[in-house]
C-alpha atoms as a PDB file:
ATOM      1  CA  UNK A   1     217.157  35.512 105.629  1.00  0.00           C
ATOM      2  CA  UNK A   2     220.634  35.515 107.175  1.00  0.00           C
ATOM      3  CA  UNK A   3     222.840  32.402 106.768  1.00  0.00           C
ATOM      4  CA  UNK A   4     225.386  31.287 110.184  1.00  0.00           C
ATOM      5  CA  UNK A   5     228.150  29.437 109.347  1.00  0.00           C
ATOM      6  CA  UNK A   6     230.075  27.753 112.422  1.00  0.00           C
ATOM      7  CA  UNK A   7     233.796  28.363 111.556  1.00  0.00           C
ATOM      8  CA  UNK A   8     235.658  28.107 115.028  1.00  0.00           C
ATOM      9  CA  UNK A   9     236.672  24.444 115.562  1.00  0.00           C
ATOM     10  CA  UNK A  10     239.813  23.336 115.979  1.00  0.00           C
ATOM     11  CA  UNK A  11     239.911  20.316 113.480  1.00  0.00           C
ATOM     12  CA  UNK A  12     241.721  18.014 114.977  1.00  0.00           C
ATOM     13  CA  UNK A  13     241.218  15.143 112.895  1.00  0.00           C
ATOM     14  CA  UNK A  14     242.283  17.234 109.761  1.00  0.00           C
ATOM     15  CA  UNK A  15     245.192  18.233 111.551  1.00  0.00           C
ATOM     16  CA  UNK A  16     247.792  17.235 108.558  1.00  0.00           C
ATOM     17  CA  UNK A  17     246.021  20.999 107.113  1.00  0.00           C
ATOM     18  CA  UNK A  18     244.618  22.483 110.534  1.00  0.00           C
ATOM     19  CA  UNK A  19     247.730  23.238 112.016  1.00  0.00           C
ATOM     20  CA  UNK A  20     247.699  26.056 110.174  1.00  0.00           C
ATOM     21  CA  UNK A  21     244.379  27.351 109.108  1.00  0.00           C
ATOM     22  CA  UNK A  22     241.023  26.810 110.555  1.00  0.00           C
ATOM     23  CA  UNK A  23     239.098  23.573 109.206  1.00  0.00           C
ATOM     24  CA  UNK A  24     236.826  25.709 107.031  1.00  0.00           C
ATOM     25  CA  UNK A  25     239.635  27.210 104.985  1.00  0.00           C
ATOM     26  CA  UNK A  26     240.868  23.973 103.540  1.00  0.00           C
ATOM     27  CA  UNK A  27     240.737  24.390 100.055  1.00  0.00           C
ATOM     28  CA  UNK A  28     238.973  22.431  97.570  1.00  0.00           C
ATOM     29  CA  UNK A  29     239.528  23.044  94.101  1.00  0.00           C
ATOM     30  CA  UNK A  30     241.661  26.476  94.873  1.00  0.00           C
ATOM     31  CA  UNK A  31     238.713  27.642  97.009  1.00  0.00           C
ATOM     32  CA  UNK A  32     237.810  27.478 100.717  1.00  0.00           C
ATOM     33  CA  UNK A  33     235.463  25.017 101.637  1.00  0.00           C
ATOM     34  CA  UNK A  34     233.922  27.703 103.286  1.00  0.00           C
ATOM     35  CA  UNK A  35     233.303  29.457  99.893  1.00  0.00           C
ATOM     36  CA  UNK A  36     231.884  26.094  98.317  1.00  0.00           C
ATOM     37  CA  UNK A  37     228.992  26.549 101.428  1.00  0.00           C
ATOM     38  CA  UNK A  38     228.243  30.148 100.719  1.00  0.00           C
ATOM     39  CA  UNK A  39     228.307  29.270  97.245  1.00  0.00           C
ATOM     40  CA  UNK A  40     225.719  27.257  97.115  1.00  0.00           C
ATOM     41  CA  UNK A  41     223.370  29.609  99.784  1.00  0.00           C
ATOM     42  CA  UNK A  42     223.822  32.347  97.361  1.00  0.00           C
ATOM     43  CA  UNK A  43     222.958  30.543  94.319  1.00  0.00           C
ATOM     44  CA  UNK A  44     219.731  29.668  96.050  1.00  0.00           C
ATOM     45  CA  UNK A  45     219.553  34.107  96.911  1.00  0.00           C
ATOM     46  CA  UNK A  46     220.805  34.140 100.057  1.00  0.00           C
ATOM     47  CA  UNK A  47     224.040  36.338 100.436  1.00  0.00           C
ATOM     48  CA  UNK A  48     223.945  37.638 103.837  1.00  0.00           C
ATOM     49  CA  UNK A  49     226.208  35.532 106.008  1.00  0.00           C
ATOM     50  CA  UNK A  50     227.424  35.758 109.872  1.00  0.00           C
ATOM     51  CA  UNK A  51     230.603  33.617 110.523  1.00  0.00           C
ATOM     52  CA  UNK A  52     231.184  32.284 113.912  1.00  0.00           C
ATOM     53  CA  UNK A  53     234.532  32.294 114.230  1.00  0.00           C
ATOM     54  CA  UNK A  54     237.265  30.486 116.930  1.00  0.00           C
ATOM     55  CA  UNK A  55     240.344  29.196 115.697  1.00  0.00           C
ATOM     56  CA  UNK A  56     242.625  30.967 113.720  1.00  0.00           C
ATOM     57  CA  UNK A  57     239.581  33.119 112.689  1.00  0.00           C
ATOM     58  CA  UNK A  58     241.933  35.973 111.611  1.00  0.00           C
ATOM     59  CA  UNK A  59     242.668  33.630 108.537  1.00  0.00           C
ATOM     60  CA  UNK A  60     239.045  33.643 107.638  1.00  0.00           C
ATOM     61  CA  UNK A  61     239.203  37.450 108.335  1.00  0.00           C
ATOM     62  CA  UNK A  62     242.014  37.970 106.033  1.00  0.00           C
ATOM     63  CA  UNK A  63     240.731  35.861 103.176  1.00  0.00           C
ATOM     64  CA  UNK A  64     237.703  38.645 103.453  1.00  0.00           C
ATOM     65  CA  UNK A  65     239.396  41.891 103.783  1.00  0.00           C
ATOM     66  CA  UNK A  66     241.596  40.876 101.059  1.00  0.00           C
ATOM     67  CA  UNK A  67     238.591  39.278  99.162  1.00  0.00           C
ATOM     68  CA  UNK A  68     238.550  41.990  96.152  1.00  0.00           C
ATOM     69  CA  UNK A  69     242.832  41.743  95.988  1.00  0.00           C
ATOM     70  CA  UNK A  70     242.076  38.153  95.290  1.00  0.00           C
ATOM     71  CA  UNK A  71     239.583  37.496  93.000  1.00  0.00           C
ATOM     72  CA  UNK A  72     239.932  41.302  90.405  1.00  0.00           C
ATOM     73  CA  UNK A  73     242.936  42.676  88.493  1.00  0.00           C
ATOM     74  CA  UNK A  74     244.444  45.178  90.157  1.00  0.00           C
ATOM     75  CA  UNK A  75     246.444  48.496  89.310  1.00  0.00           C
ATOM     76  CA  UNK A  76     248.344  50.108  92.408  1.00  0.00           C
ATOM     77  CA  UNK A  77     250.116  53.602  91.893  1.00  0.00           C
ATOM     78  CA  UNK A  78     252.768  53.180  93.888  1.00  0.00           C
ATOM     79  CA  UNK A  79     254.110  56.055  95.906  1.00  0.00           C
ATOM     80  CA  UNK A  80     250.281  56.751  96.799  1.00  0.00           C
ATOM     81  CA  UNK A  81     247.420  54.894  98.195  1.00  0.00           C
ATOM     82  CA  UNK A  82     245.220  54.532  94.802  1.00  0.00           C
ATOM     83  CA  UNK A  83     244.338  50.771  94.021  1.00  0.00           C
ATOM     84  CA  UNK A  84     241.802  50.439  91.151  1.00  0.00           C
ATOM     85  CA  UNK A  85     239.941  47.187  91.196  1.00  0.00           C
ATOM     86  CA  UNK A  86     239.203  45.830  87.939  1.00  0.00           C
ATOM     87  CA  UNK A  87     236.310  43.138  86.360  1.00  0.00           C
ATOM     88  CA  UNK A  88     234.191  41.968  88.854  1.00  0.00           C
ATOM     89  CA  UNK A  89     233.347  38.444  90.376  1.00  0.00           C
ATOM     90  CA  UNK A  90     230.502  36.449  91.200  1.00  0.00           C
ATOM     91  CA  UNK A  91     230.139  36.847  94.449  1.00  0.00           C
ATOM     92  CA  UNK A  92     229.578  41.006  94.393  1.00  0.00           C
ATOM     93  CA  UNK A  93     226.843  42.070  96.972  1.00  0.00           C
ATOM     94  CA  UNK A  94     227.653  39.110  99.308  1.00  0.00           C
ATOM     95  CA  UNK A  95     227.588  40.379 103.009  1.00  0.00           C
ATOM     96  CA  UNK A  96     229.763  39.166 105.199  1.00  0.00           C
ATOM     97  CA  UNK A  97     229.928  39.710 108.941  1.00  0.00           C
ATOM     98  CA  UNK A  98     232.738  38.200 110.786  1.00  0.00           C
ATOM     99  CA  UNK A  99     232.351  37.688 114.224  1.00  0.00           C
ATOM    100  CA  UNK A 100     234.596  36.580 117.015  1.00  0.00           C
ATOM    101  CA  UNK A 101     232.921  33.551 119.326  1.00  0.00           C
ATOM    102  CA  UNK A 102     235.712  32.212 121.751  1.00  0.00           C
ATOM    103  CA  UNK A 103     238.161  30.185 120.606  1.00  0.00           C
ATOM    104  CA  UNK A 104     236.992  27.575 122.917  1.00  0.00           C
ATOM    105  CA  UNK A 105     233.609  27.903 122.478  1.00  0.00           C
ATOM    106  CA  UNK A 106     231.223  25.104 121.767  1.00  0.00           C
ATOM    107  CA  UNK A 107     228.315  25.317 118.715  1.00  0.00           C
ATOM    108  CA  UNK A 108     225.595  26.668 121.142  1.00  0.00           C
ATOM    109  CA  UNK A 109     227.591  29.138 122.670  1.00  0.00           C
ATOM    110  CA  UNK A 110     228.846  30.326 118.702  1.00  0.00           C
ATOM    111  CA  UNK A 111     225.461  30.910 117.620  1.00  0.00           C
ATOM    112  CA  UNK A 112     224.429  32.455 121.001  1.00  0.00           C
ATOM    113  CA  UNK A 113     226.948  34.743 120.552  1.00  0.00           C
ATOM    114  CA  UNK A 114     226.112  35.783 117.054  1.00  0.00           C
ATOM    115  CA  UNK A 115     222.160  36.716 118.187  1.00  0.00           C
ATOM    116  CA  UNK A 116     222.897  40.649 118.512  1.00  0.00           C
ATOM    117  CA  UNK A 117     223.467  39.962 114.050  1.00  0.00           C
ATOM    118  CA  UNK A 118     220.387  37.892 113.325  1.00  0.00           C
ATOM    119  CA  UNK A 119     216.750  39.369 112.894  1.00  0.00           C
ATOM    120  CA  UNK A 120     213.758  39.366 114.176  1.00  0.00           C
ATOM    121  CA  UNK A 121     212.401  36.226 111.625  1.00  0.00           C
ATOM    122  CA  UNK A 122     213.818  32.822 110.467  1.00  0.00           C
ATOM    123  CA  UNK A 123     217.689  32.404 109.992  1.00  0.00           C
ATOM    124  CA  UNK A 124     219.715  29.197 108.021  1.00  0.00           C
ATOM    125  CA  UNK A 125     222.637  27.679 110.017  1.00  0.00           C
ATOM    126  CA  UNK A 126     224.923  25.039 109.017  1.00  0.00           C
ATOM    127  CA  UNK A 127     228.499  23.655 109.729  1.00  0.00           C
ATOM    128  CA  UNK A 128     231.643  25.098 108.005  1.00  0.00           C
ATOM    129  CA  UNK A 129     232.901  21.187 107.093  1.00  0.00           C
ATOM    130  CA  UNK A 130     230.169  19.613 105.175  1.00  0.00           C
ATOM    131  CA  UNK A 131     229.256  19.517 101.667  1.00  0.00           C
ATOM    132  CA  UNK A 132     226.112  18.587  99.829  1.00  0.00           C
ATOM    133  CA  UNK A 133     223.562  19.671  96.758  1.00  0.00           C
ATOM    134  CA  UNK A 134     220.943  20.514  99.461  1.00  0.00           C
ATOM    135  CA  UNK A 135     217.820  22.210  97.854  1.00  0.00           C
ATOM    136  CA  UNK A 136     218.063  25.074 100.500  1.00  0.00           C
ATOM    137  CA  UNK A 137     215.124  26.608  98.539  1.00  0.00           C
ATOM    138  CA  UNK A 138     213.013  23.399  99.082  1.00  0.00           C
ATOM    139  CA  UNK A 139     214.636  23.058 102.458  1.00  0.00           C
ATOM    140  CA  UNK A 140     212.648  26.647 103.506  1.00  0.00           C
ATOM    141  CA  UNK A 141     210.112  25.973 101.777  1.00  0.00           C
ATOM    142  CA  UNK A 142     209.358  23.018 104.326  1.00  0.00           C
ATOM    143  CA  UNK A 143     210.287  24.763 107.170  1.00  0.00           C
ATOM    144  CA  UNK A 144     207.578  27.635 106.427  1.00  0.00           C
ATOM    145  CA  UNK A 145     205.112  24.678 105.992  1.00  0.00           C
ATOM    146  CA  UNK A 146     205.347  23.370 109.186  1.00  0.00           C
ATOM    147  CA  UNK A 147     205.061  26.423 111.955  1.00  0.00           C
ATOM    148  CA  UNK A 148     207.762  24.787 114.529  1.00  0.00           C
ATOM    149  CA  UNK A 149     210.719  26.590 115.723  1.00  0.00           C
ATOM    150  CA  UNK A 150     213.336  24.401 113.621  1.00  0.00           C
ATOM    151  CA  UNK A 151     214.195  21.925 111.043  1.00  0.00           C
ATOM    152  CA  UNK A 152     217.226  20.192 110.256  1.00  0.00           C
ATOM    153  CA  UNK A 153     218.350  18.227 107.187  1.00  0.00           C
ATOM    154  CA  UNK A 154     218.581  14.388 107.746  1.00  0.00           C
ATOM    155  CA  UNK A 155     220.990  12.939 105.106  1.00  0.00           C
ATOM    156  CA  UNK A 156     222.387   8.908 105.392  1.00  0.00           C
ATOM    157  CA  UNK A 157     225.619   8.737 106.043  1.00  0.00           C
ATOM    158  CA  UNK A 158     228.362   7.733 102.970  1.00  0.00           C
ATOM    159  CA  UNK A 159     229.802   4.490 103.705  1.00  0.00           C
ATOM    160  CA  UNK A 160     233.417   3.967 104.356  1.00  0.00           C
ATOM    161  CA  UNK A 161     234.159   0.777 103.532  1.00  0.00           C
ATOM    162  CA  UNK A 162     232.826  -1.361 100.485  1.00  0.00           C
ATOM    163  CA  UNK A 163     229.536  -3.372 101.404  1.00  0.00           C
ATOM    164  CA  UNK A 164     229.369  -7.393 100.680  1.00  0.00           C
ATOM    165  CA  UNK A 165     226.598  -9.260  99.790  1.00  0.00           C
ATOM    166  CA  UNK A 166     226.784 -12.526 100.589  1.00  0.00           C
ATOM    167  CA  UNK A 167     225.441 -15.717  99.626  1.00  0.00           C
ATOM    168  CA  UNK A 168     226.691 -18.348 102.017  1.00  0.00           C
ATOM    169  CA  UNK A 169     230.569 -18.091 101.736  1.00  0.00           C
ATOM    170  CA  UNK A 170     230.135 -16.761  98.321  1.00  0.00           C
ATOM    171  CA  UNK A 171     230.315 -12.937  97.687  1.00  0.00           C
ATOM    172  CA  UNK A 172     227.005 -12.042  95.250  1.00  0.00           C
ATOM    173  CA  UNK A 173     227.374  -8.286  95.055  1.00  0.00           C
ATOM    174  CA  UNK A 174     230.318  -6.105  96.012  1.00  0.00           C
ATOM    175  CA  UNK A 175     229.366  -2.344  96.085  1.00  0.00           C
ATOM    176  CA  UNK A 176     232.222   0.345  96.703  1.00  0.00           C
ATOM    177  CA  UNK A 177     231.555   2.697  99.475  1.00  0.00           C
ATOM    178  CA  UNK A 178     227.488   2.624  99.312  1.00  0.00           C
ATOM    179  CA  UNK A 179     225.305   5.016 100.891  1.00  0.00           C
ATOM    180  CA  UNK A 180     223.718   3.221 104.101  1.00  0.00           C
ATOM    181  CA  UNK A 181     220.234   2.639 103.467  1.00  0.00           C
ATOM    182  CA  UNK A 182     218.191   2.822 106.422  1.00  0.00           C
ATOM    183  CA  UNK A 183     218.377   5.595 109.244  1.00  0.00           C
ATOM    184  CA  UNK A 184     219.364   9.397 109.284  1.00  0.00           C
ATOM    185  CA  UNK A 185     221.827  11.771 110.414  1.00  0.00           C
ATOM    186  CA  UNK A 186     222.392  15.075 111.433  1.00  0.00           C
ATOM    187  CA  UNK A 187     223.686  16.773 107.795  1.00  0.00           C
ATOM    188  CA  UNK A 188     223.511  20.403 109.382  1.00  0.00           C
ATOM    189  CA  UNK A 189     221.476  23.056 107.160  1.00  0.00           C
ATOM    190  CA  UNK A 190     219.492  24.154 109.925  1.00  0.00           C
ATOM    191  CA  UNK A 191     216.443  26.778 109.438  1.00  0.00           C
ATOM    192  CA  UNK A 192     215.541  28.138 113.040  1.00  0.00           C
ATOM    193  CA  UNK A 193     212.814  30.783 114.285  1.00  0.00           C
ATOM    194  CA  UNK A 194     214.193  33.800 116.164  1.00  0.00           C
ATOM    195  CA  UNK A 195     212.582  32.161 119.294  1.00  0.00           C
ATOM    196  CA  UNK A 196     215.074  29.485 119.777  1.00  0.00           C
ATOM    197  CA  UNK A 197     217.869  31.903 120.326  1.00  0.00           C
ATOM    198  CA  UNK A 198     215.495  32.833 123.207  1.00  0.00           C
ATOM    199  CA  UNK A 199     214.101  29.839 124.840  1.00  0.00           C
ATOM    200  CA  UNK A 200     216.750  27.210 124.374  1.00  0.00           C
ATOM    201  CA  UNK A 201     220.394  29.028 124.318  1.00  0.00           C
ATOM    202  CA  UNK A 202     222.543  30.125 126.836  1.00  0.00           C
ATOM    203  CA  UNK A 203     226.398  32.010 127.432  1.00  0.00           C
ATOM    204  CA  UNK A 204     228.140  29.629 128.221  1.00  0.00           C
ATOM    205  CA  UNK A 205     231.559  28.172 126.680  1.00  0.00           C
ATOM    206  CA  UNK A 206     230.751  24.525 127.050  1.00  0.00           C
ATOM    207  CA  UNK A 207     227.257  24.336 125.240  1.00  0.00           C
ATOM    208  CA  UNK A 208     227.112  22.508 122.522  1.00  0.00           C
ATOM    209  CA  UNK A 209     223.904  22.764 120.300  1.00  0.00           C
ATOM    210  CA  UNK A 210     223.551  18.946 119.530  1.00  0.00           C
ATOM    211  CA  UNK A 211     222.960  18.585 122.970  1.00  0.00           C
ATOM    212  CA  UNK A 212     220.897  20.117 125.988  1.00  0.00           C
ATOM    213  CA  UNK A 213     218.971  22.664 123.187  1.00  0.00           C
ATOM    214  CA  UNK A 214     218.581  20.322 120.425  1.00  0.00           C
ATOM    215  CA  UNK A 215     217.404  17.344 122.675  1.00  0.00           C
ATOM    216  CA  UNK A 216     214.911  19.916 124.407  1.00  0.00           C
ATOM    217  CA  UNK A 217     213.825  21.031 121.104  1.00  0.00           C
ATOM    218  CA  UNK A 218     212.979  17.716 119.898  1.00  0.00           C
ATOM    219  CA  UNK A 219     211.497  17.092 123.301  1.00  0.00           C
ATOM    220  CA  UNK A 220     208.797  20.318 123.351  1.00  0.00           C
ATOM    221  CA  UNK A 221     208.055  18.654 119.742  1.00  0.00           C
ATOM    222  CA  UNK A 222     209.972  21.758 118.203  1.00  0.00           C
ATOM    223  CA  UNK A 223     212.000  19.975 115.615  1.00  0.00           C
ATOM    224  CA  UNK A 224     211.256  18.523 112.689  1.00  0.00           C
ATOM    225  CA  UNK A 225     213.766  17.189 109.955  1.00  0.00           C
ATOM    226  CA  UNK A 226     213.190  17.709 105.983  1.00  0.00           C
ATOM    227  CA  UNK A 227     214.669  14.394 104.375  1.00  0.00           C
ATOM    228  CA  UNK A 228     217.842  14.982 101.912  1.00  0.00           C
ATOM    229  CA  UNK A 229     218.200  11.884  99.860  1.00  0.00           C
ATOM    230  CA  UNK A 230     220.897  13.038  97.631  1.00  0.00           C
ATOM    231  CA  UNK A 231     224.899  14.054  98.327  1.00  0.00           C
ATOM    232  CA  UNK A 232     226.371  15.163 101.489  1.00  0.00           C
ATOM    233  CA  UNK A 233     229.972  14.296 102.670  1.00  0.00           C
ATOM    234  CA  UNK A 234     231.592  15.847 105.839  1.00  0.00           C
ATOM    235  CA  UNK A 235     235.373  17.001 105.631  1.00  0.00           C
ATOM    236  CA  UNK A 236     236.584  15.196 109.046  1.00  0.00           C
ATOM    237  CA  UNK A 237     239.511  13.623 107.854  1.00  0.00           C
ATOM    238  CA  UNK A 238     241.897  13.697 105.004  1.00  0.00           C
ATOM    239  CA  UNK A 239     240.806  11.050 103.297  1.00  0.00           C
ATOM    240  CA  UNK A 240     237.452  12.670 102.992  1.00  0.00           C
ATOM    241  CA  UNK A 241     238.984  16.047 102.045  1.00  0.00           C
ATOM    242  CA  UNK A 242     240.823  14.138  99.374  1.00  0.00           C
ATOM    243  CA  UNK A 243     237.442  12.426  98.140  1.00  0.00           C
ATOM    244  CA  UNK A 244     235.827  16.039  97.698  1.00  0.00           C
ATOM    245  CA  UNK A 245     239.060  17.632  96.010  1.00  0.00           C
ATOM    246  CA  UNK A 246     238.845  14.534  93.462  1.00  0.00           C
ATOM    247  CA  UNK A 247     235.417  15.119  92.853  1.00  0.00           C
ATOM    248  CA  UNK A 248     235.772  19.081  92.163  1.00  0.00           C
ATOM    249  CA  UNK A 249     239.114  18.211  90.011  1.00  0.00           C
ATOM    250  CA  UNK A 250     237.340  15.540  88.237  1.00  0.00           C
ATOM    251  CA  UNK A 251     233.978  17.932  87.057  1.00  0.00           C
ATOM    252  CA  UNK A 252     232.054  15.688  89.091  1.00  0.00           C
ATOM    253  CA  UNK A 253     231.429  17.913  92.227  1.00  0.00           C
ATOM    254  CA  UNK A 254     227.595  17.063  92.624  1.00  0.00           C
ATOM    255  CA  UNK A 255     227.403  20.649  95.059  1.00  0.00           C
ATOM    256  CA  UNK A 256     228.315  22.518  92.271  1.00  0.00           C
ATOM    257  CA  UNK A 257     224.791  23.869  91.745  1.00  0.00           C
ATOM    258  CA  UNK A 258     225.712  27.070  90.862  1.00  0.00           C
ATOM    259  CA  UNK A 259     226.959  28.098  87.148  1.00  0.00           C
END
């Protein structure tokens, strides 16, 4: 099963670090953000990945290319061509195919675009900005269950400010950024059938996925969503990438599934 990644957005609420990489290379911890995603696919055994890329994809193309440069030791004879690669690294066998959507494209159009890469069964999608310790295993699992065309993972959304609990004038309880408690959101981690690329996408720059197809989806009675109770966080703004890079400096990255 093949894993999308939507890469090509512009970031503009990150723009203090998307002026001059894509949103998806911000690094947390050292690494891509985008690497903390695949990370956690491939710990769960999938390793075959299509990237949609838009902005500044050639970044994400270089950090690629240059992938076994980064991560081995390295001899070079110089005078010649000869590199020798040395040790190896985690992510050996990972496939990686990097495809140019548009730079103005919108999420339907990306993955639209991408169809000629995917197969002829069920794929994984999800957003290059997000974070979470999604059971992607149990996530599939639920998805095969049900026979519809998709699924996508509801998560609550973190809160932002600290919650007050009040009794009269008096403050009872005081809790620091809760989780909200009632009602889901879309957290990405898509599964989709082959079929919707068929029924409910079309070429066209301005679609967006969360719209038209997704609302038609739920519509036919095509959609159902598996229920992820535990961490997710979005990287939207710098404040939230600074709440992930604390967590990953601090050992207390809860996505860090893998070993």
């Amino acid at each position: 099963m093949k894993v999308v990644i939507l890469c090509g957005g512009q970031g503009t609420r990150l723009r203090e670090e998307t002026e001059v990489r894509p949103k998806p290379m911000v690094e947390i911890g050292g690494r891509p953000i985008l690497w903390h995603i695949m990370k956690l696919y491939a710990h769960h055994g999938f390793a075959e990945f299509v990237l949609c890329l838009g902005y500044k994809g050639y970044i994400i193309k270089d950090f690629f290319l240059n992938y076994e440069a980064r991560m081995k030791d390295v001899t070079v004879r110089l005078g010649s061509r000869e590199v020798k690669f040395h040790n190896g690294h985690d992510e050996d066998g990972w496939s990686i195919t990097l495809a140019e959507t548009g730079e103005s494209a919108m999420t339907g159009a990306r993955l639209h675009r991408v169809r000629r890469y995917l197969d002829s069964g069920p794929f994984c999608l999800t957003y290059g900005d997000g974070l979470g310790d999604v059971n992607i295993t149990d996530l599939i699992r639920f998805h095969r269950s049900h026979g519809k065309l998709a699924t996508v993972t509801g998560v609550r959304p973190p809160g932002r400010f600290g919650e007050l609990e009040l009794d009269g004038r008096k403050v009872s309880a005081f809790a620091e950024k809760p989780q909200v408690t009632s009602g889901f959101i879309n957290g990405g981690f898509f599964v989709f059938e082959r079929e919707f690329l068929d029924r409910y996408l079309e070429d066209r720059d301005d679609l967006t996925l969360e719209g038209e197809p997704l609302q038609r989806l739920a519509a036919d009675g095509q959609l159902m969503v598996w229920e992820h109770d535990g961490f997710w966080q979005p990287m939207d703004t710098y404040r939230e990438w600074k709440t992930l890079e604390g967590l990953w400096e601090t050992g207390r990255a809860p996505w860090k599934v893998w070993d």
